[in-house]
Protein backbone atom coordinates (compact mmCIF):
# COMPACT_ATOMS: atom_id res chain seq x y z
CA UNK A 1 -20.25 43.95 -96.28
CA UNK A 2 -19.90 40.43 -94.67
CA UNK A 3 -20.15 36.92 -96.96
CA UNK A 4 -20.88 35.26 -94.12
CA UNK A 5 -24.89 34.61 -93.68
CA UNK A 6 -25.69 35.85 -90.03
CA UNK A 7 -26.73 33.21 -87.31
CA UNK A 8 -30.72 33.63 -88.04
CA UNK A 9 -29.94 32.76 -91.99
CA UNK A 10 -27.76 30.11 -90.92
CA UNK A 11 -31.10 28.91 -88.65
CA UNK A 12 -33.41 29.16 -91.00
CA UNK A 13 -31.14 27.37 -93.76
CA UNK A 14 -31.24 24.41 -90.65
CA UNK A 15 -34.46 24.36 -90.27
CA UNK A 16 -35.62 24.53 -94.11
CA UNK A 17 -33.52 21.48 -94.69
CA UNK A 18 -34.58 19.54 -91.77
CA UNK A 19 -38.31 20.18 -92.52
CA UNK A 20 -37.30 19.13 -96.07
CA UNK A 21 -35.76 16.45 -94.71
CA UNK A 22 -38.95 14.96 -92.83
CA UNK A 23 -41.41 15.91 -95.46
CA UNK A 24 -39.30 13.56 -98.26
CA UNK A 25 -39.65 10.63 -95.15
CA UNK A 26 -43.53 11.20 -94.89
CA UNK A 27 -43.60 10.89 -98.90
CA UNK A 28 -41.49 7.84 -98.69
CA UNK A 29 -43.93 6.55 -95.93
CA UNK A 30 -47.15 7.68 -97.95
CA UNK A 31 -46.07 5.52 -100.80
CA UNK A 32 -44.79 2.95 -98.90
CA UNK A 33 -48.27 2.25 -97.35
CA UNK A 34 -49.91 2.76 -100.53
CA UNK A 35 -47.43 0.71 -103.02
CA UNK A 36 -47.88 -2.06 -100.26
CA UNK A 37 -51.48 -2.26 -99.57
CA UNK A 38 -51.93 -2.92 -103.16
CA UNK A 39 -49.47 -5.54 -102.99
CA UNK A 40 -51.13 -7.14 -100.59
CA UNK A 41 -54.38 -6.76 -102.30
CA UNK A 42 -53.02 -8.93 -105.37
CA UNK A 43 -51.48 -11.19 -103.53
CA UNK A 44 -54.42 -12.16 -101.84
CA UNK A 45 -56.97 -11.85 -104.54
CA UNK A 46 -54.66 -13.90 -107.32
CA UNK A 47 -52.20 -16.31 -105.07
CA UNK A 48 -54.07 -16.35 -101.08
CA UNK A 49 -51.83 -19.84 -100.49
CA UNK A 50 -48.14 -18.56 -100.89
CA UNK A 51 -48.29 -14.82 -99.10
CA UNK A 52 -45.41 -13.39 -101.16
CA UNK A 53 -45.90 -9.28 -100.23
CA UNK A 54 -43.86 -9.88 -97.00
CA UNK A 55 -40.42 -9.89 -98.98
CA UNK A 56 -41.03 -6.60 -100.89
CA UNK A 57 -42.59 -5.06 -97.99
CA UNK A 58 -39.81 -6.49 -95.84
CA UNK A 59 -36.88 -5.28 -97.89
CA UNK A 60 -38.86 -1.91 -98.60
CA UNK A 61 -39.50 -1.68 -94.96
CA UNK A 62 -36.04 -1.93 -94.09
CA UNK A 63 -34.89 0.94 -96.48
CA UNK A 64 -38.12 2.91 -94.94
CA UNK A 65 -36.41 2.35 -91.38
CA UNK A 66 -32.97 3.62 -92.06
CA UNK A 67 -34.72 6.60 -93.76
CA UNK A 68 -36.68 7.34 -91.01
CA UNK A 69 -33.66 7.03 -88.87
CA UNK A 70 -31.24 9.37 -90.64
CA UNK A 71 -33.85 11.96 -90.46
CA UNK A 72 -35.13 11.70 -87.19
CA UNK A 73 -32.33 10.80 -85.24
CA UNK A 74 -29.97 14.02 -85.92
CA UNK A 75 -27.65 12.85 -88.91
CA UNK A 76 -28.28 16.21 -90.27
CA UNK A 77 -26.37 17.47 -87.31
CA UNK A 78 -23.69 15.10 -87.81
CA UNK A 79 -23.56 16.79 -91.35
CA UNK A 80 -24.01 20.66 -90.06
CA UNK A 81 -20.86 19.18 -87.96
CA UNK A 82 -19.04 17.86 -90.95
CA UNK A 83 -19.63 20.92 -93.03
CA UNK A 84 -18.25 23.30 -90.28
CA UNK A 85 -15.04 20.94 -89.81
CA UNK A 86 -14.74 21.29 -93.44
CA UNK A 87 -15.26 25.07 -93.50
CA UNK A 88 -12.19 25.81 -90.66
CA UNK A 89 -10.15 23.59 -92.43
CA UNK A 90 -10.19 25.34 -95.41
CA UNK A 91 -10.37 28.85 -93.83
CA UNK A 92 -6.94 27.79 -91.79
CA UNK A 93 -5.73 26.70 -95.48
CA UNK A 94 -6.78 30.51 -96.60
CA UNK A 95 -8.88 31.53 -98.94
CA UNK A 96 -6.28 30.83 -102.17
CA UNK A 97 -4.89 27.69 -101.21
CA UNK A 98 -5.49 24.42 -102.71
């Protein structure tokens, strides 16, 4: 009996974690929005003259970017990539080597 998954577990593996992957960025987005609008919402109802939500909302944004980036833009292929690089280097190596 082979360890090794077969291609359609390795799939579905891929596509569990990449669907994981984008449902953690639409609950970063989801609180983003909400954290923010209620940010904005004190600001304007206690301090309307000095608009001070675009600096949390700014540096939050930023984070919200890169996250939306590393999901959407295939870094989890870079890391599938990684992981299989990893995986023949060690199998080269054998199984008992350090």
């Amino acid at each position: 009996m082979s360890m090794q998954p077969t291609a359609d577990e390795d799939m579905t593996r891929r596509a569990t974690r990449l669907v994981d992957a984008k449902l953690g960025f639409r609950a970063h987005l989801l609180v983003y929005l909400l954290v923010n609008a209620g940010l904005v919402a004190i600001n304007l109802a206690t301090t309307p003259s000095h608009l001070w939500f675009f600096y949390p909302m700014g540096g939050w944004g930023i984070g919200l970017l890169a996250h939306g980036l590393a999901v959407h833009r295939g870094s989890s292929d870079l890391r599938d990539r990684m992981i299989a690089e990893e995986l023949e280097r060690l199998r080269r190596r054998g199984a008992g080597g350090h």
